[in-house]
Protein backbone atom coordinates (compact mmCIF):
# COMPACT_ATOMS: atom_id res chain seq x y z
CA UNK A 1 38.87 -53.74 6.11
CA UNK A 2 36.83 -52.13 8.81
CA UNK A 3 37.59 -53.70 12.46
CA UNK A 4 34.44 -54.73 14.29
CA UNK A 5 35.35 -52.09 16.47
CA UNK A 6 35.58 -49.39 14.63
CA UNK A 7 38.45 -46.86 16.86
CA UNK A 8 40.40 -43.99 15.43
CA UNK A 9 44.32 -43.94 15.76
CA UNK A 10 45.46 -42.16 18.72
CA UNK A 11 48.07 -40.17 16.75
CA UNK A 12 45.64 -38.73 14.52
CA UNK A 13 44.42 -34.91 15.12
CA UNK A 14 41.27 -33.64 14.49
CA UNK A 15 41.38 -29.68 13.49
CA UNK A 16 39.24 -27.11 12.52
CA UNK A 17 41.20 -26.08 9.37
CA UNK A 18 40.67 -23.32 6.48
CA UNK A 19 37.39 -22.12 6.47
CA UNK A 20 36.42 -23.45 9.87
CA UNK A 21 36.46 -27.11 8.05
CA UNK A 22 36.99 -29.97 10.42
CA UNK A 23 39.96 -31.97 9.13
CA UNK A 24 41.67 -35.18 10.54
CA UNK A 25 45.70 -34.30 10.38
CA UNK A 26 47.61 -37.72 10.31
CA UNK A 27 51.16 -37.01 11.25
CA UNK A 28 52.49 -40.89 9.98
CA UNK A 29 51.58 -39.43 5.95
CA UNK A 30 51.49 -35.91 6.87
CA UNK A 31 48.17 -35.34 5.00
CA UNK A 32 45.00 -33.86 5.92
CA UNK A 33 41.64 -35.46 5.51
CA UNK A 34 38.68 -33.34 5.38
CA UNK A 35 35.37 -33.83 6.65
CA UNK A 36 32.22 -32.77 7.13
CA UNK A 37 30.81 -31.52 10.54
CA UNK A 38 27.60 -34.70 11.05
CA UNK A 39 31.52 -36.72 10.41
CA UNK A 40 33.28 -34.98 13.08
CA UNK A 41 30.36 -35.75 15.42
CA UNK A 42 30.76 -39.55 14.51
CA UNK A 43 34.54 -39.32 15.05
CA UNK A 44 33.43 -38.83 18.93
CA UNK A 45 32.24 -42.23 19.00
CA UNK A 46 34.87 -44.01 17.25
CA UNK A 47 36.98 -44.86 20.56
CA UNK A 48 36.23 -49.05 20.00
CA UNK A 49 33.80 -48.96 22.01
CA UNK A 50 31.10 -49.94 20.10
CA UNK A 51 30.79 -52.19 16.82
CA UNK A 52 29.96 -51.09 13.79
CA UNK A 53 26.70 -52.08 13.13
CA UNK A 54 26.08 -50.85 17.04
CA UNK A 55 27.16 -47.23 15.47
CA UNK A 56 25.08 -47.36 12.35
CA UNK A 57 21.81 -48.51 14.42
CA UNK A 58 22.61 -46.01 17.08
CA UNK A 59 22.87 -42.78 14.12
CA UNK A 60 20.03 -44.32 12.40
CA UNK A 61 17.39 -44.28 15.61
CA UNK A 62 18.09 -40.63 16.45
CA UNK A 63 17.57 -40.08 12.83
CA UNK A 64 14.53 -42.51 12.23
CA UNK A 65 12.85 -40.23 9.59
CA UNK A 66 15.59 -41.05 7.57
CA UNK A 67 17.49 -44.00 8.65
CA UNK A 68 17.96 -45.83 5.58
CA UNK A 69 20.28 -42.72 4.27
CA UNK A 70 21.83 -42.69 7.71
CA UNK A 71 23.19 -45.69 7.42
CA UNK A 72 24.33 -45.42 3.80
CA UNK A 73 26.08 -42.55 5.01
CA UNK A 74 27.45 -43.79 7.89
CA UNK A 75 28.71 -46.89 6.05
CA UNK A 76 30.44 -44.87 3.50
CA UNK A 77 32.04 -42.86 6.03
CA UNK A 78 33.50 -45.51 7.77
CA UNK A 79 34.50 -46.93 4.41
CA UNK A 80 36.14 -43.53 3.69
CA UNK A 81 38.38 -43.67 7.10
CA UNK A 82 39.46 -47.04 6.39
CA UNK A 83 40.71 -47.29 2.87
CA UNK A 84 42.54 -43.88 4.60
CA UNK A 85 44.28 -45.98 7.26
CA UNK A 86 42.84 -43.94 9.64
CA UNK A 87 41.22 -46.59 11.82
CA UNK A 88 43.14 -48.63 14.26
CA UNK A 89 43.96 -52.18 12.49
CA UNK A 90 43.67 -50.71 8.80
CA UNK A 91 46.82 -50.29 6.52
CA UNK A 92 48.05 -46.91 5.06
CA UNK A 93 47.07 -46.61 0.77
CA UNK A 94 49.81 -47.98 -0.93
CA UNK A 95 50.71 -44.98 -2.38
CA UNK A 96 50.51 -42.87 0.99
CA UNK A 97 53.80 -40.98 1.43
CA UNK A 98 56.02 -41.98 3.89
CA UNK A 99 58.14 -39.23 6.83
CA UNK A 100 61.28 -38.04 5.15
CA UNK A 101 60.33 -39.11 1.77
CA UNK A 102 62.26 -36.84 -0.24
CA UNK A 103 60.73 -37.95 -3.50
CA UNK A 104 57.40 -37.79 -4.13
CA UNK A 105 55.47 -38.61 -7.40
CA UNK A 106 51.93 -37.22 -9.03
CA UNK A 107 49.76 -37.53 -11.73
CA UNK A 108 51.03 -34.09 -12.79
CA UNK A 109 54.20 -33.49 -11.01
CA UNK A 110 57.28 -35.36 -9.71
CA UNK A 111 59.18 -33.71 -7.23
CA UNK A 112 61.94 -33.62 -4.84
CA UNK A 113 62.76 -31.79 -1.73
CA UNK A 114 66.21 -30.12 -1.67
CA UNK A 115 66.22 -28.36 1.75
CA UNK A 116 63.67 -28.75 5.00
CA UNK A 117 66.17 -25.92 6.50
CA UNK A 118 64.17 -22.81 6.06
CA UNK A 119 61.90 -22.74 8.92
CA UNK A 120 64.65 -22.75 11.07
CA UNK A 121 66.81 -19.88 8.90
CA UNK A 122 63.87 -17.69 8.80
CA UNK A 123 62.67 -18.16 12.16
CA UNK A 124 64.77 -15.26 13.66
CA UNK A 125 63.53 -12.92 11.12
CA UNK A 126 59.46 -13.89 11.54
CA UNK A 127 59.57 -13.32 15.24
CA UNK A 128 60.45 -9.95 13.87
CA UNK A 129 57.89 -9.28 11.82
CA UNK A 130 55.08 -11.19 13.92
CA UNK A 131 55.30 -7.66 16.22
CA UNK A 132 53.80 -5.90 12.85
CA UNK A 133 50.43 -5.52 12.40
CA UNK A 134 49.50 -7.64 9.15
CA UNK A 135 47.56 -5.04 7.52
CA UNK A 136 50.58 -2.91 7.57
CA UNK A 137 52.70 -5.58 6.39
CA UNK A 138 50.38 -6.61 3.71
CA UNK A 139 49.94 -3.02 2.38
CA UNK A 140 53.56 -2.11 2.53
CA UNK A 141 53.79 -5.56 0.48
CA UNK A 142 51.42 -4.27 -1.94
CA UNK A 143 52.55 -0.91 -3.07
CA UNK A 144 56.32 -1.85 -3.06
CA UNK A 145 54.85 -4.85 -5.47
CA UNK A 146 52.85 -2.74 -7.55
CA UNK A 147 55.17 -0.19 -7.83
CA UNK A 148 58.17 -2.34 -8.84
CA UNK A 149 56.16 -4.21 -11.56
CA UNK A 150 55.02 -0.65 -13.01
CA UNK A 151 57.99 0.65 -12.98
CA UNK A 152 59.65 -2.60 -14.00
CA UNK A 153 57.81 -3.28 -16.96
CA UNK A 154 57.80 0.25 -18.08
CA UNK A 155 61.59 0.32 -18.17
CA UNK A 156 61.29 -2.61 -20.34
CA UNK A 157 59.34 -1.90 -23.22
CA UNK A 158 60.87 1.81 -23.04
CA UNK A 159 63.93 2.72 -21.44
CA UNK A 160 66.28 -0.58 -23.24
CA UNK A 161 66.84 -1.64 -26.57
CA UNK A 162 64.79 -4.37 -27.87
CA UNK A 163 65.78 -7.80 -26.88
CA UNK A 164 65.84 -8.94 -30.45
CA UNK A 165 69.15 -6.83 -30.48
CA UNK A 166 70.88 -7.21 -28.15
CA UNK A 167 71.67 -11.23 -28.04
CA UNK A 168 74.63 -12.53 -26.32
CA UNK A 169 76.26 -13.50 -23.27
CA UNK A 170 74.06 -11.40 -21.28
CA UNK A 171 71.00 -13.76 -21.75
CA UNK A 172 73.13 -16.41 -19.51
CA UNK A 173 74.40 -13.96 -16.86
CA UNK A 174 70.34 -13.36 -16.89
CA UNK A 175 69.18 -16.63 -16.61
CA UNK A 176 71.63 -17.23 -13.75
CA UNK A 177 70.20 -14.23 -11.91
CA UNK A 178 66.70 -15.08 -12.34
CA UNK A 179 67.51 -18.52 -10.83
CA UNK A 180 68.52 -16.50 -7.70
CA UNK A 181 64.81 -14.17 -7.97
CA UNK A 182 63.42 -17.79 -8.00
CA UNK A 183 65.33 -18.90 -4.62
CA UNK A 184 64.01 -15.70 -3.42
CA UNK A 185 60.45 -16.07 -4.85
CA UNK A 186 60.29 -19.36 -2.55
CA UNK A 187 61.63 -18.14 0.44
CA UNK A 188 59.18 -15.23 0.44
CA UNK A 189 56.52 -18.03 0.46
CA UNK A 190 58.30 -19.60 3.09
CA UNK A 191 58.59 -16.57 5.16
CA UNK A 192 55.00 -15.34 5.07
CA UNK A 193 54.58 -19.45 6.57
CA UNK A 194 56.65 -19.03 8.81
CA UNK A 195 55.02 -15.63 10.28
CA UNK A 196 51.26 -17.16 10.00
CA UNK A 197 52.41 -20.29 12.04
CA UNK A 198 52.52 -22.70 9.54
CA UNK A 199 56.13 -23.60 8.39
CA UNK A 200 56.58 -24.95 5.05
CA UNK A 201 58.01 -28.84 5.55
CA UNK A 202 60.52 -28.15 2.57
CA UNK A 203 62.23 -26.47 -0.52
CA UNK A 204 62.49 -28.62 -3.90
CA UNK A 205 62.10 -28.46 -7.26
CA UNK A 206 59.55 -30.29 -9.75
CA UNK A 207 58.44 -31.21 -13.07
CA UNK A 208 55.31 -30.07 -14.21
CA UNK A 209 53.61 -31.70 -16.09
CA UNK A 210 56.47 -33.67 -16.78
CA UNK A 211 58.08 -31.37 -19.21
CA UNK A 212 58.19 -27.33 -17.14
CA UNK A 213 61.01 -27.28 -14.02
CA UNK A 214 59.81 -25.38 -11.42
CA UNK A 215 60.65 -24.49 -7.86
CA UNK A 216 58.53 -24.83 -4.60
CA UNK A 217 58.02 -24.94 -1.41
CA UNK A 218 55.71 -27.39 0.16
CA UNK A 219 52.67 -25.38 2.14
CA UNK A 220 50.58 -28.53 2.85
CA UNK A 221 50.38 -26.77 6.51
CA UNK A 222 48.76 -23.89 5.35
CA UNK A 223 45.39 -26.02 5.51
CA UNK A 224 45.72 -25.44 9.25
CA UNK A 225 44.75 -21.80 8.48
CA UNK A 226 40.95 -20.89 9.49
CA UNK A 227 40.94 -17.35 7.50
CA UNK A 228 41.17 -16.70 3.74
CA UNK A 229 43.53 -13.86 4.07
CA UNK A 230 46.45 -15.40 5.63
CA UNK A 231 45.72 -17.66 2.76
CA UNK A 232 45.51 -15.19 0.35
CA UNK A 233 49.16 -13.52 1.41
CA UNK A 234 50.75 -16.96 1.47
CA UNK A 235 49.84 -17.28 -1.90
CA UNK A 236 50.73 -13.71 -3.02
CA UNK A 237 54.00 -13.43 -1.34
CA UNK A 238 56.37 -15.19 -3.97
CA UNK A 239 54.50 -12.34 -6.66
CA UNK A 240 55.43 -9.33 -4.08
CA UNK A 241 59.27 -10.38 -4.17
CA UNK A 242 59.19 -10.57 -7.66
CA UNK A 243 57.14 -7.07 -7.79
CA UNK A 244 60.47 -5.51 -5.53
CA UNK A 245 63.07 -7.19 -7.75
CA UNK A 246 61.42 -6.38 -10.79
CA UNK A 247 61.51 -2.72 -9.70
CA UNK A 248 65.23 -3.02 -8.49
CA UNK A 249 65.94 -4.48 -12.03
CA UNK A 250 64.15 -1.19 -13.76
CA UNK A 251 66.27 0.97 -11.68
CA UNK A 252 69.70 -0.91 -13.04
CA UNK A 253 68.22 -1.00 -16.33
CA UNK A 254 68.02 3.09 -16.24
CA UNK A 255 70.86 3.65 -14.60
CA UNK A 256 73.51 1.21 -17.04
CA UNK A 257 74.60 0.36 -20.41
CA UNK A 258 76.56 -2.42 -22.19
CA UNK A 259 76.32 -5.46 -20.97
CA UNK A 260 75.11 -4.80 -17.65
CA UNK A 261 71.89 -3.27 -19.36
CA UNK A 262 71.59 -5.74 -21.61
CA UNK A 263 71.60 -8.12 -18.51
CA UNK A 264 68.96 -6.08 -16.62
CA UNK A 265 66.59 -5.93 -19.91
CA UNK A 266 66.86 -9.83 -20.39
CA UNK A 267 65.92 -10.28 -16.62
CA UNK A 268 63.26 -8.04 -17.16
CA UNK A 269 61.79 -9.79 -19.85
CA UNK A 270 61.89 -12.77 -17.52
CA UNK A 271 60.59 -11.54 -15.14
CA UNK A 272 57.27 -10.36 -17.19
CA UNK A 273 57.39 -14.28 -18.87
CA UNK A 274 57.61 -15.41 -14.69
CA UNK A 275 54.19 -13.20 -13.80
CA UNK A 276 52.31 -13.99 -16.63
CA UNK A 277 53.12 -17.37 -15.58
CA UNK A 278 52.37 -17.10 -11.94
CA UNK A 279 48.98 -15.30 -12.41
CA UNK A 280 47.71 -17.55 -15.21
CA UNK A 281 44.48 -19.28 -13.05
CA UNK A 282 45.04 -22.27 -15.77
CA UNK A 283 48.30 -23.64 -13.97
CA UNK A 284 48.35 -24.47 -10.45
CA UNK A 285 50.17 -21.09 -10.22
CA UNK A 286 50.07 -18.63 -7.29
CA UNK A 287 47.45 -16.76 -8.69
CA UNK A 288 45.44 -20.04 -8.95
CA UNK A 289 46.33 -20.56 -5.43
CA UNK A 290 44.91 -16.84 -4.11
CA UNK A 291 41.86 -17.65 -6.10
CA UNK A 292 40.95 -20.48 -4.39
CA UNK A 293 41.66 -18.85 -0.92
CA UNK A 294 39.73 -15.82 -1.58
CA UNK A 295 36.94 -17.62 -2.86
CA UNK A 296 36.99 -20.84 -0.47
CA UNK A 297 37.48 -23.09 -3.34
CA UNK A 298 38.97 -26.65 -2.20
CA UNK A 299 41.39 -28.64 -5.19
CA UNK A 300 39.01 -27.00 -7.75
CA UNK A 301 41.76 -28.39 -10.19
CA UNK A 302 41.43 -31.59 -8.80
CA UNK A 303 37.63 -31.72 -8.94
CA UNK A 304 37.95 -30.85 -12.69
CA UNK A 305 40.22 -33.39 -13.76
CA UNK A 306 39.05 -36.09 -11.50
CA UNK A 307 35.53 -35.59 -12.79
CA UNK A 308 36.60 -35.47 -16.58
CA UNK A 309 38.30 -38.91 -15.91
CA UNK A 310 35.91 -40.72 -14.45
CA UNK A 311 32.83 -39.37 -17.47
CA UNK A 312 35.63 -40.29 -20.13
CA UNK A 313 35.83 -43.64 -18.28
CA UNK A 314 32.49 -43.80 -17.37
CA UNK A 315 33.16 -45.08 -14.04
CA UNK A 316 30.99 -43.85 -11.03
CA UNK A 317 31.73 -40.97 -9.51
CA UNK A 318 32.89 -40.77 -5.94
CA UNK A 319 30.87 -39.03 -3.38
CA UNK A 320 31.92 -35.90 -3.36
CA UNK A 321 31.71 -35.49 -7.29
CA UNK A 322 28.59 -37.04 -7.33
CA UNK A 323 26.46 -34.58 -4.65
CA UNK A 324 27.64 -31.60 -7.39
CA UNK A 325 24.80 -29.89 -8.88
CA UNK A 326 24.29 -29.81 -12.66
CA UNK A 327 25.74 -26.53 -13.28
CA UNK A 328 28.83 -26.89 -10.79
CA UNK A 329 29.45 -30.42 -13.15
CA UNK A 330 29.52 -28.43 -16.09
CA UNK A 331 31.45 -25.83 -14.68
CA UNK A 332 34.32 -28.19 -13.27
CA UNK A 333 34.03 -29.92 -16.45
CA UNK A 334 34.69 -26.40 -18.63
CA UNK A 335 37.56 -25.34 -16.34
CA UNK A 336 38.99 -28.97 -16.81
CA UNK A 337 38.89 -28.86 -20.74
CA UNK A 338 40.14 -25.53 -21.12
CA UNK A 339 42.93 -25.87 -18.63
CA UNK A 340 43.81 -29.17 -20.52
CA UNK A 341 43.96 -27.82 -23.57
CA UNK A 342 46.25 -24.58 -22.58
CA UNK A 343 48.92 -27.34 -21.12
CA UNK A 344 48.84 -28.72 -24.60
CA UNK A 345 49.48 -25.88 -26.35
CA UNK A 346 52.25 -24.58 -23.57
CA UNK A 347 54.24 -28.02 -24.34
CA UNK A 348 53.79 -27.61 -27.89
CA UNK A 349 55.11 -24.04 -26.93
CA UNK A 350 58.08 -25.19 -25.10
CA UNK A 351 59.20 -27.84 -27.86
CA UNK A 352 58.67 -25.23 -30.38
CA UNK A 353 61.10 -23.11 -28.43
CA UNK A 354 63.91 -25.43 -28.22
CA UNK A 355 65.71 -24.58 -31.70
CA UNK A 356 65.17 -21.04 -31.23
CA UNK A 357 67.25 -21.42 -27.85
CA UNK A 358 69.99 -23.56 -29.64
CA UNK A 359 70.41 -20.73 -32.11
CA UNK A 360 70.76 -18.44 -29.35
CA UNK A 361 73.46 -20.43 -27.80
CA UNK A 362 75.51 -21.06 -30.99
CA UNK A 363 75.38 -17.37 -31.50
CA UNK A 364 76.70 -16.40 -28.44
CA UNK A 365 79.77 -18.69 -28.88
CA UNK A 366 80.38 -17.58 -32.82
CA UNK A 367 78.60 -20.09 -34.76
């Protein structure tokens, strides 16, 4: 319910965010709120001052050629920071997470935080590299990247025996090792956070989907970043430390044989499964995540989905859905479908994969 007065909470912080967009940061959920700039301008009134209907007629009188939208606006925007427990005297959403929460639950993925350590292990080393220019940092990123994939990958398909062939023990001591590639995937994310000023608020793992484990590290800060290319390397950096490692891997590949080779080729092949992965724009993957950066896309997944649920349910859509044009609809809607249907057929995938892995286990203990 909106107070009489309407008054934002003193805690809250109003930023200008990615893309120079004014958000509202509340430190009690840790989320950001965005908003547009004509709402910013009303958030300079909100100090309880003045009642609502004294802030409507106000808006509307400076705005008399159209004060009948005015004041629908106004009165939706007001609605907006209220059911957001943004206003003094309203209540937080039900489902608005809590400081500390460890667990935390989505439509599409469940996950836990494991460690909120890393900012302060990595801090010593960013201070470091802060002295760097970027563009030297994010080229040197780049070519040791694209060299260690190339090299990599072309170690794989021609300097080790197929992996058809060489099944056994090798695929665990592989697996084990790529769990460590993962750690390090993360805490490249976390690193490139740390040096842009925006430390990630934890390390956890997650189900997504419900059905794929992954790993993560929670960025929600990186909002606070006006330009796209910070943005754009935050995403990237997790797919330059595999780039390194897969080039590392090549070079033990080469240089090997028995079992460590073996080893080295199964990582390999993981490691080409892990970018496929990470680029695939259909997943919230990285490469999903440097696309929207680049482009100044905002929960583009999000948009899709939440506008294919409410036309299925034909419930109205919400303002920001409903402002789209006819084309952007359609567009959401396409990138919705299609994303939808390649999760379906990766689950069906993954279930599909199960008795091949069994076999491989049995064989690699005799049976």
């Amino acid at each position: 319910m909106i107070s009489t007065s309407p008054k934002l909470r003193d805690e809250l912080e109003v930023i200008r965010g990615m893309d120079d967009i004014p958000l509202i940061y509340d430190p009690v959920t840790g989320n950001y709120h965005r908003i547009t700039r004509a709402g910013e301008v009303v958030l300079n009134f909100l100090d309880g001052t003045r009642s609502r209907d004294d802030l409507i007629q106000f808006f509307a009188d400076h705005n008399r050629d159209r004060s009948d939208t005015v004041k629908r606006q106004l009165d939706g925007f007001l609605t907006s920071l209220a059911d957001s427990g943004l206003l003094v005297g309203t209540d937080l959403p039900e489902k608005a997470p809590r400081p500390g929460a460890r667990v935390r639950t989505s439509m599409f993925m469940p996950r836990v935080i494991i460690s909120r350590a890393l900012p302060t292990l990595l801090e010593p080393l960013a201070r470091v590299l802060r002295r760097v220019p970027a563009w030297i940092l994010a080229g040197l990123a780049a070519a040791a990247a694209l060299t260690g994939f190339a090299f990599g990958f072309h170690t794989l398909f021609t300097g080790v025996p197929p992996l058809t062939q060489i099944i056994g023990p090798a695929f665990i001591v592989a697996t084990a090792a790529q769990l460590l590639l993962v750690l390090a995937h993360e805490t490249s994310h976390a690193l490139t956070a740390q040096v842009l000023g925006v430390p990630v608020r934890g390390l956890g793992v997650a189900l997504l989907f419900y059905f794929m484990p992954v790993a993560y590290v929670d960025r929600t800060d990186a909002y606070r970043l006006r330009g796209r290319g910070g943005r754009v390397a935050l995403a990237l950096a997790g797919i330059a430390s595999d780039g390194v490692f897969c080039g590392l891997t090549g070079l033990v590949a080469l240089n090997s044989t028995g079992f460590v080779q073996h080893t080295a080729a199964f990582l390999l092949g993981m490691q080409l499964l892990g970018i496929v992965i990470n680029l695939n724009p259909l997943l919230p993957s990285d490469g999903y995540t440097a696309i929207e950066a680049a482009t100044g896309l905002v929960d583009a997944r999000g948009r899709a989905f939440a506008l294919l649920r409410n036309v299925a349910s034909r419930k109205e859509l919400p303002a920001h859905l409903a402002n789209l044009s006819t084309r952007a609809r359609i567009t959401y809607m396409a990138y919705g479908l299609v994303s939808a249907a390649y999760i379906c057929f990766l689950a069906y995938s993954v279930l599909h994969t199960i008795p091949v892995m069994v076999r491989l286990a049995l064989s690699m203990v005799g049976r």
